[in-house]
C-alpha atoms as a PDB file:
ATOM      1  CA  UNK A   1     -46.105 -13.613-149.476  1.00  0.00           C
ATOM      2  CA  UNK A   2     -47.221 -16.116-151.840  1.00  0.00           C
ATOM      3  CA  UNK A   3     -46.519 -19.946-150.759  1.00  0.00           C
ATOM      4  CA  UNK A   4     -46.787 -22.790-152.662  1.00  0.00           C
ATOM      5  CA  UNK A   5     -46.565 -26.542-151.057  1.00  0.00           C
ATOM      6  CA  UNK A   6     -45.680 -29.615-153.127  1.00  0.00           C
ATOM      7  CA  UNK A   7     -47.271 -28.663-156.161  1.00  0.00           C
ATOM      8  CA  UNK A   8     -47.884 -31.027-158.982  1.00  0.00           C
ATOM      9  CA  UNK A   9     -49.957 -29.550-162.160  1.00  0.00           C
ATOM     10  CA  UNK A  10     -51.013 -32.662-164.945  1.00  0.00           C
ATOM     11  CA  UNK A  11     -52.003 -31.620-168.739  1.00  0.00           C
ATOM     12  CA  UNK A  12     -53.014 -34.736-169.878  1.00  0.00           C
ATOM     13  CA  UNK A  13     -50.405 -37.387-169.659  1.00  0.00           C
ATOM     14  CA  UNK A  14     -47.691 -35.096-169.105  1.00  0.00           C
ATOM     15  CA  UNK A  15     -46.793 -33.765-165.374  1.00  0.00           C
ATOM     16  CA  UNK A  16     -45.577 -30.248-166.352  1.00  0.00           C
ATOM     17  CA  UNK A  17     -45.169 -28.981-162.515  1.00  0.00           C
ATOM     18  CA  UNK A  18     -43.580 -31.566-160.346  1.00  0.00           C
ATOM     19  CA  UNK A  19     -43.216 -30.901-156.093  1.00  0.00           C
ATOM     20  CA  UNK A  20     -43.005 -27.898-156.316  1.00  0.00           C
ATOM     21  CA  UNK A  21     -42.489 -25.800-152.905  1.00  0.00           C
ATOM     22  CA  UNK A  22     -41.570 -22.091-153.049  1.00  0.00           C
ATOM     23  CA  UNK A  23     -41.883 -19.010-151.344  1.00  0.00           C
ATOM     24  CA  UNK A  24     -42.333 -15.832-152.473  1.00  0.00           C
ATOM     25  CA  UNK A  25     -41.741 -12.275-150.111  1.00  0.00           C
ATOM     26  CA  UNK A  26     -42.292  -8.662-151.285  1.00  0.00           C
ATOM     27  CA  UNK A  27     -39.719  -6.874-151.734  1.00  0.00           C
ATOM     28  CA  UNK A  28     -37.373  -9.201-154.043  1.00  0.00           C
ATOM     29  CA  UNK A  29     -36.840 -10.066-157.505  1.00  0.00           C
ATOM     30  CA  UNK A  30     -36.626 -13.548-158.397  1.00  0.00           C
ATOM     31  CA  UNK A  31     -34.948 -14.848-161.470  1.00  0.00           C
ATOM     32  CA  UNK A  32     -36.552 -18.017-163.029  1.00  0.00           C
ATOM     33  CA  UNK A  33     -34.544 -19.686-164.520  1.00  0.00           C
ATOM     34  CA  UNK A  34     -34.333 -22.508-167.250  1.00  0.00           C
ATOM     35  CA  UNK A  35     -34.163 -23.724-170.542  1.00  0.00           C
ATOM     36  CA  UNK A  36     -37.574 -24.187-173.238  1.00  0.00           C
ATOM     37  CA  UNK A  37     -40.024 -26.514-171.461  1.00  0.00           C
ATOM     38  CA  UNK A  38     -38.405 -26.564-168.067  1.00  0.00           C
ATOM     39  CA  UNK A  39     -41.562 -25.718-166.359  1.00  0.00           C
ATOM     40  CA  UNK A  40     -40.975 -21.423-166.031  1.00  0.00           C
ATOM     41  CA  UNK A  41     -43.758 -20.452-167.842  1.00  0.00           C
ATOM     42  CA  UNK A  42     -46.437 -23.216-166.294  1.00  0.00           C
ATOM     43  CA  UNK A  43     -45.429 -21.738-162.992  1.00  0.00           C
ATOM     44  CA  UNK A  44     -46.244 -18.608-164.198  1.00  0.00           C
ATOM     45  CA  UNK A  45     -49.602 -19.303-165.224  1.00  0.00           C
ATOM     46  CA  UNK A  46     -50.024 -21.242-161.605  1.00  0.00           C
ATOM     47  CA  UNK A  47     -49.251 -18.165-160.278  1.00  0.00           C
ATOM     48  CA  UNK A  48     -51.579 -15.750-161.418  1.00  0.00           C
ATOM     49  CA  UNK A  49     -54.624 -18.455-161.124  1.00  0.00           C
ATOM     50  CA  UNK A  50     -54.324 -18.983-165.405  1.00  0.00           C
ATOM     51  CA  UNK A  51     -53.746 -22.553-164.120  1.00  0.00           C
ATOM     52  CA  UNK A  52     -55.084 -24.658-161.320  1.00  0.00           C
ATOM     53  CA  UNK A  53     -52.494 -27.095-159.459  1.00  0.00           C
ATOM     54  CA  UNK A  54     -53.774 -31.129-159.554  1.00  0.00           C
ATOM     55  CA  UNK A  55     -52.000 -30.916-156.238  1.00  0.00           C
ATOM     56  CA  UNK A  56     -50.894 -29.521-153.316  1.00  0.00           C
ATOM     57  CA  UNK A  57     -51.572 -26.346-151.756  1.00  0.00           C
ATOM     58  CA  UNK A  58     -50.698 -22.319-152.952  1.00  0.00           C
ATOM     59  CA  UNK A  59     -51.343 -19.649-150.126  1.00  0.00           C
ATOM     60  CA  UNK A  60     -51.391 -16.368-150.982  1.00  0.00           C
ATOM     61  CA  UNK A  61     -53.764 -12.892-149.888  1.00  0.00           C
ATOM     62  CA  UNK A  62     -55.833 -11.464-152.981  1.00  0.00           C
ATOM     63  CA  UNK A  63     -53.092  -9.764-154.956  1.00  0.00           C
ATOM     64  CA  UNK A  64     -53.309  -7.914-158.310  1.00  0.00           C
ATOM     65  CA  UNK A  65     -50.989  -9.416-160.815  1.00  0.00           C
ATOM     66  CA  UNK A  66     -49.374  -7.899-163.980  1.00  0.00           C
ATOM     67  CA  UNK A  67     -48.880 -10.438-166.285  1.00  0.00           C
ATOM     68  CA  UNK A  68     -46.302 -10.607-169.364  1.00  0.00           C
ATOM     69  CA  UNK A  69     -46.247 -14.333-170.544  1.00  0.00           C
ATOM     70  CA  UNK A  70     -45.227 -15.576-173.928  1.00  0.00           C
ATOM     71  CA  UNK A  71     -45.304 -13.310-176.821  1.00  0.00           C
ATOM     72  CA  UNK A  72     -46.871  -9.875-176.960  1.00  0.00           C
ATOM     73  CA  UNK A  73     -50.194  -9.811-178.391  1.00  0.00           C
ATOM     74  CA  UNK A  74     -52.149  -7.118-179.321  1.00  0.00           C
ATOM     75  CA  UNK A  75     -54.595  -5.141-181.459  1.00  0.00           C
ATOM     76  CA  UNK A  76     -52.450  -4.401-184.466  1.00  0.00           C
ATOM     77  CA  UNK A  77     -54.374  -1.692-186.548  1.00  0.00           C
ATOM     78  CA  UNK A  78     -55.146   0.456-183.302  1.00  0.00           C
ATOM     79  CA  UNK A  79     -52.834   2.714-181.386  1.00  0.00           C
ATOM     80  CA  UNK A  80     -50.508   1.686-178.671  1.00  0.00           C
ATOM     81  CA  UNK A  81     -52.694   4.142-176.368  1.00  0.00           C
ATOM     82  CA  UNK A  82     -56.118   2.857-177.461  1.00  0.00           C
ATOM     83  CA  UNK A  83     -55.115  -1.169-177.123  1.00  0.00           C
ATOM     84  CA  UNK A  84     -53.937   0.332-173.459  1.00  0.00           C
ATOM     85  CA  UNK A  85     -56.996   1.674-172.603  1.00  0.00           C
ATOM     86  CA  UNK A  86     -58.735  -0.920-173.966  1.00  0.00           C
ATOM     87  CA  UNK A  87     -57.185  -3.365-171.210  1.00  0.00           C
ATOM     88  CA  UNK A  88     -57.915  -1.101-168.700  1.00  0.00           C
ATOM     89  CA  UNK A  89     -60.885  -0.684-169.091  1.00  0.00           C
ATOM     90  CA  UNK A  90     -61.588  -3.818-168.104  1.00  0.00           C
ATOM     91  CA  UNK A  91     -60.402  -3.258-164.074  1.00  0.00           C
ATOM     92  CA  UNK A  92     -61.910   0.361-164.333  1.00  0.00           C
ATOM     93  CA  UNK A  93     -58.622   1.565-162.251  1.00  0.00           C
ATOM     94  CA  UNK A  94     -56.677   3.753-163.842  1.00  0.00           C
ATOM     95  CA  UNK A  95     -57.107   6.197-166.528  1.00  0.00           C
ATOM     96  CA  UNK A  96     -55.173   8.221-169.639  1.00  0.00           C
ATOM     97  CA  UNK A  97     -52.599  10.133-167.093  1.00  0.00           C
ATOM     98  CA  UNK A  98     -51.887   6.668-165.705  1.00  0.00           C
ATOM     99  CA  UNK A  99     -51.841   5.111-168.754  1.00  0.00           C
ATOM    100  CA  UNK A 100     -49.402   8.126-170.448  1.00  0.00           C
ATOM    101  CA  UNK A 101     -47.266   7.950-167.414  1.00  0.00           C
ATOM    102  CA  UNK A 102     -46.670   3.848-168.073  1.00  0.00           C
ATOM    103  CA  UNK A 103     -45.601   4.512-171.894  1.00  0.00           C
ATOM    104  CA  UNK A 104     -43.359   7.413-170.609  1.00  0.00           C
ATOM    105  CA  UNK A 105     -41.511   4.943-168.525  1.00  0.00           C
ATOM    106  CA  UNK A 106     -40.838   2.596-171.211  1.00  0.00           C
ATOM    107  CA  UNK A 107     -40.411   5.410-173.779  1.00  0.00           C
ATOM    108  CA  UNK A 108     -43.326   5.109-176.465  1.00  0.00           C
ATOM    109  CA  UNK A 109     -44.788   8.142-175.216  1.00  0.00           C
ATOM    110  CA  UNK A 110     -43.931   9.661-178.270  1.00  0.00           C
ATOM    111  CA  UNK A 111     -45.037   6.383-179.858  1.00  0.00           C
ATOM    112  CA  UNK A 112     -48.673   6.226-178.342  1.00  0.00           C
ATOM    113  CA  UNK A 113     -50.522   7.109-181.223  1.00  0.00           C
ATOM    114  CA  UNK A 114     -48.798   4.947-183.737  1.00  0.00           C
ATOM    115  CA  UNK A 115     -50.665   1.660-184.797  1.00  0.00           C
ATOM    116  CA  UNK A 116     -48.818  -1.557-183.177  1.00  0.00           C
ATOM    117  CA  UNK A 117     -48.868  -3.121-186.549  1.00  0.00           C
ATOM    118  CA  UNK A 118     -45.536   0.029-187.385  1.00  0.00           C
ATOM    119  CA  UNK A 119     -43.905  -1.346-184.273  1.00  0.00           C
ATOM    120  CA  UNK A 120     -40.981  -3.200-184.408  1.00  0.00           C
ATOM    121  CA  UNK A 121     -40.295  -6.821-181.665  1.00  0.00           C
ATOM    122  CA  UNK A 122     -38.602  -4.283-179.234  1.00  0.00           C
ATOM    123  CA  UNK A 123     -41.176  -1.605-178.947  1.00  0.00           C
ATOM    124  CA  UNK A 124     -43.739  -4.719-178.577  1.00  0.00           C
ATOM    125  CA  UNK A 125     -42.307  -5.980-175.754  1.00  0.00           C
ATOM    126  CA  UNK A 126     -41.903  -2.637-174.435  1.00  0.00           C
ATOM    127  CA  UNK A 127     -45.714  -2.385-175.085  1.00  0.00           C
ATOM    128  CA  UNK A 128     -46.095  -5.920-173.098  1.00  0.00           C
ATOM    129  CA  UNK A 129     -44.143  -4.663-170.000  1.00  0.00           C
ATOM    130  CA  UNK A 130     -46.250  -1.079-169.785  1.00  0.00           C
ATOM    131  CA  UNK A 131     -49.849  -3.593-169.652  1.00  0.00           C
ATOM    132  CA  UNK A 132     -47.945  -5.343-166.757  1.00  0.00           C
ATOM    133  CA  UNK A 133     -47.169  -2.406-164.701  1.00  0.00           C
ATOM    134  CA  UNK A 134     -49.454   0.290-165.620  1.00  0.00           C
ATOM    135  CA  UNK A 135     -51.994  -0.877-162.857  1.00  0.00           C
ATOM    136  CA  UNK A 136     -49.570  -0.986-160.138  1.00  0.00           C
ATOM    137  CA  UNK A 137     -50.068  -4.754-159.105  1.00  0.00           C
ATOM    138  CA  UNK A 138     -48.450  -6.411-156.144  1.00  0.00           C
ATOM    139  CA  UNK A 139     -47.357  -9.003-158.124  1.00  0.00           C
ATOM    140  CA  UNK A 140     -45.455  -8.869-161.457  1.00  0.00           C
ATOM    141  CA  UNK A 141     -44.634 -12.411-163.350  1.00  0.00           C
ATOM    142  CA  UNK A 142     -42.694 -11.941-166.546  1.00  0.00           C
ATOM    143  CA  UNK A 143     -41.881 -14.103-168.927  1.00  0.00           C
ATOM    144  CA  UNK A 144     -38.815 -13.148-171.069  1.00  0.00           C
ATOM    145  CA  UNK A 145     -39.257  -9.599-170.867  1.00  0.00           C
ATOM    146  CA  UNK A 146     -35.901  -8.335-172.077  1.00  0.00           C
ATOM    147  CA  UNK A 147     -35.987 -10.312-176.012  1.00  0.00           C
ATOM    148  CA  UNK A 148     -35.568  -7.875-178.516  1.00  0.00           C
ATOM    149  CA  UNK A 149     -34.439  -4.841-176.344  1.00  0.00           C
ATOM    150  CA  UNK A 150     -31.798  -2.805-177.877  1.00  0.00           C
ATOM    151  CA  UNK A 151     -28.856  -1.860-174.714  1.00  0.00           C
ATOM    152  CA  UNK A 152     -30.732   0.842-173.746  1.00  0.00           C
ATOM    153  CA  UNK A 153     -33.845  -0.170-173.797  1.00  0.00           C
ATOM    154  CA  UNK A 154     -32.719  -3.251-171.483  1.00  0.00           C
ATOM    155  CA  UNK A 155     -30.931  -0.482-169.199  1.00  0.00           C
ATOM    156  CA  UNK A 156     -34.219   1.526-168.770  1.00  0.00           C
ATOM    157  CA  UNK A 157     -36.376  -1.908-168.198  1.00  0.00           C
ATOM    158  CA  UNK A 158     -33.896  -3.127-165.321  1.00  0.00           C
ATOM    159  CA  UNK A 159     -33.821   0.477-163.942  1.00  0.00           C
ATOM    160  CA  UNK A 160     -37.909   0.446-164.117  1.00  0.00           C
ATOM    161  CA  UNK A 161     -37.955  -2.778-162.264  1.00  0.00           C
ATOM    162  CA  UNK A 162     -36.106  -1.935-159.692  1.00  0.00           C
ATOM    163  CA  UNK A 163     -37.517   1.012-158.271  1.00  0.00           C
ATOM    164  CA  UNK A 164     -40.713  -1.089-158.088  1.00  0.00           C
ATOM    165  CA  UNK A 165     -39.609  -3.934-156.534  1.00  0.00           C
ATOM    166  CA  UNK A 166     -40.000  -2.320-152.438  1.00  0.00           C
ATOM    167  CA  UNK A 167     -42.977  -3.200-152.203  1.00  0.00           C
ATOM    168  CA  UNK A 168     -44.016  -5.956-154.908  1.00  0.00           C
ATOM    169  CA  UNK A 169     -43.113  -9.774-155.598  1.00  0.00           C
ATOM    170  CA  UNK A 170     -41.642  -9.758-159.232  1.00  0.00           C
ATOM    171  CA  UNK A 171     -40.586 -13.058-160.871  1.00  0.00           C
ATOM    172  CA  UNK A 172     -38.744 -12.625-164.025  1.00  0.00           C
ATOM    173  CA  UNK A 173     -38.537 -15.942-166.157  1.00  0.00           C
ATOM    174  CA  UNK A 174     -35.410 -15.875-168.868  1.00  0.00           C
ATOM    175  CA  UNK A 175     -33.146 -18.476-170.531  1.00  0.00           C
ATOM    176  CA  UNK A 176     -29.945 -17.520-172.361  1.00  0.00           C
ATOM    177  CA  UNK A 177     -28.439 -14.921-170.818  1.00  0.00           C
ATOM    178  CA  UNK A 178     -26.075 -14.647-167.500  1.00  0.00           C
ATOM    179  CA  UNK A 179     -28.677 -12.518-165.438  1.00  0.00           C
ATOM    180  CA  UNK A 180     -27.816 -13.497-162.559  1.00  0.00           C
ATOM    181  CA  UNK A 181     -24.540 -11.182-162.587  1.00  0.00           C
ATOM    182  CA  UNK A 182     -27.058  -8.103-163.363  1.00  0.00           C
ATOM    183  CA  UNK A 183     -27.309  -6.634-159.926  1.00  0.00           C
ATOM    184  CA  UNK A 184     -31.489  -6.862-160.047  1.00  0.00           C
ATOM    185  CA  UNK A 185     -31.939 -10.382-158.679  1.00  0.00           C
ATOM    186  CA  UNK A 186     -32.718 -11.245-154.724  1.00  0.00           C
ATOM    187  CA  UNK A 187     -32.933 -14.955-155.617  1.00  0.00           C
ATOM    188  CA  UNK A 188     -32.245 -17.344-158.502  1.00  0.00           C
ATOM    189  CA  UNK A 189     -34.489 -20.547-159.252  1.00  0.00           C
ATOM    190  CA  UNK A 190     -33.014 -23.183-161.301  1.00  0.00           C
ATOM    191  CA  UNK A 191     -36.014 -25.220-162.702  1.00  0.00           C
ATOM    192  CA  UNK A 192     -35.477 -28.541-164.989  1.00  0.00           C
ATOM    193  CA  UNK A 193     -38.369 -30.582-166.359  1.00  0.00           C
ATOM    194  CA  UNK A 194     -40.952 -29.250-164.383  1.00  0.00           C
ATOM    195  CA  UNK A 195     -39.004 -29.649-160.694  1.00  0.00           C
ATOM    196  CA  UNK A 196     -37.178 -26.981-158.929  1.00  0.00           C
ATOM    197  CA  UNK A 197     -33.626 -27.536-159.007  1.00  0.00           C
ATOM    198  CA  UNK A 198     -32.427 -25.016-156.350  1.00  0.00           C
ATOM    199  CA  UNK A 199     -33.232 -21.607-155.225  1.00  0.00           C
ATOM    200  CA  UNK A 200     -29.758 -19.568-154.498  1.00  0.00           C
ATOM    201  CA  UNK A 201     -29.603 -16.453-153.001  1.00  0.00           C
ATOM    202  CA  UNK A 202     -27.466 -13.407-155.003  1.00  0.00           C
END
C-alpha cells in the first residue's frame, strides 16, 4: 500500500502538486486521469522517488517500480535486446530468458535484434512498456502507455496488464480517450491543476 497525506510539491513559483491525499492497494489498476499539465505525470515522478514532496507525508514499504513516463527514449543505433540488457544490467536481476520472455509479451520478439532507430512510435512504446515490466516490480506507473498502438497492439497491452495486476499497484496516466469503460480499471482519479478532483470507483 502506498499512502500519501496532503501532499504539496513546489518547482519554483509554481505549486504543481496541491493536497494531495491518496491511497494506493495491490491488487488494482488505477486510471489517472486528466488533461496536459493537470498534475498526472508530477505524481508520477512523486511516486517512484524521481521527485521529493515540499510537503506532507508518502508511506510506502521499499517497492520496485517500473517506470514508463513521457516519451520513450532509447539507444537508437543498438538493438531492442541490447538497449534491454543494457537497463538491466544496472539492477543485476534478471537476465536474456527474462528479458526474451518481456519482448515476447509485447511481440518484438521477432523484432529484438533490429536497431530502435527502424522502429516505428508503436513498437517504441511497446519497447517502453517491456523496460517497465521485465523486472517484475510491485509497482508499475505509466504514463500514456497506449499512444501509437495499433487495435491489437492496445488489445495485447490491456490483456498484459491485467494478468499482472493480482499482486501489483499499477497506475496508468492517459488523457483523451474514454478508458474508463475498458473493463481494466479498479479506480478512476480525476486530477485538475495539480489537485485531485475525485477518486470513483468502476
Amino acid at each position: 500500500m502506498i499512502t500519501l497525506e496532503e501532499v504539496n510539491k513546489q518547482l519554483k513559483e509554481k505549486r504543481v502538486l496541491q493536497d494531495i491525499s491518496l491511497t494506493l492497494q495491490k491488487g488494482k489498476v488505477y486510471l489517472l486521469r486528466g488533461h496536459n499539465g493537470s498534475g498526472k505525470t508530477m505524481l508520477l515522478r512523486l511516486l517512484c522517488d524521481l521527485l521529493q514532496p515540499t510537503s506532507g507525508t508518502v508511506k510506502k514499504p521499499s517497492y520496485t517500480y517500473g517506470v514508463m513516463i513521457e516519451n520513450p527514449s532509447f539507444i537508437e543505433h543498438e538493438t531492442a535486446r541490447s538497449n534491454l540488457k543494457f537497463l538491466a544490467s544496472i539492477q543485476k536481476k534478471i537476465g536474456v530468458k527474462e528479458i526474451d520472455s518481456s519482448l515476447q509479451k509485447v511481440n518484438l520478439l521477432e523484432y529484438a535484434d533490429t536497431k530502435v532507430k527502424n522502429f516505428s512510435l508503436g513498437m517504441k512504446q511497446r519497447l517502453a512498456f517491456c523496460q517497465a515490466i521485465m523486472e517484475d516490480p510491485d509497482v508499475l506507473l505509466l504514463d500514456e502507455p497506449f499512444n501509437a498502438l495499433d487495435d491489437d497492439n492496445f488489445a495485447e497491452m490491456v490483456h498484459s496488464i491485467q494478468e499482472m495486476k493480482k499482486d501489483k499497484i499499477i497506475v496508468i496516466a492517459a488523457h483523451g480517450f474514454n478508458l474508463s469503460e475498458i473493463p481494466l480499471f479498479d479506480e478512476v482519479i480525476t486530477m485538475n491543476d495539480g489537485k485531485i478532483k475525485s477518486v470513483e470507483s468502476i
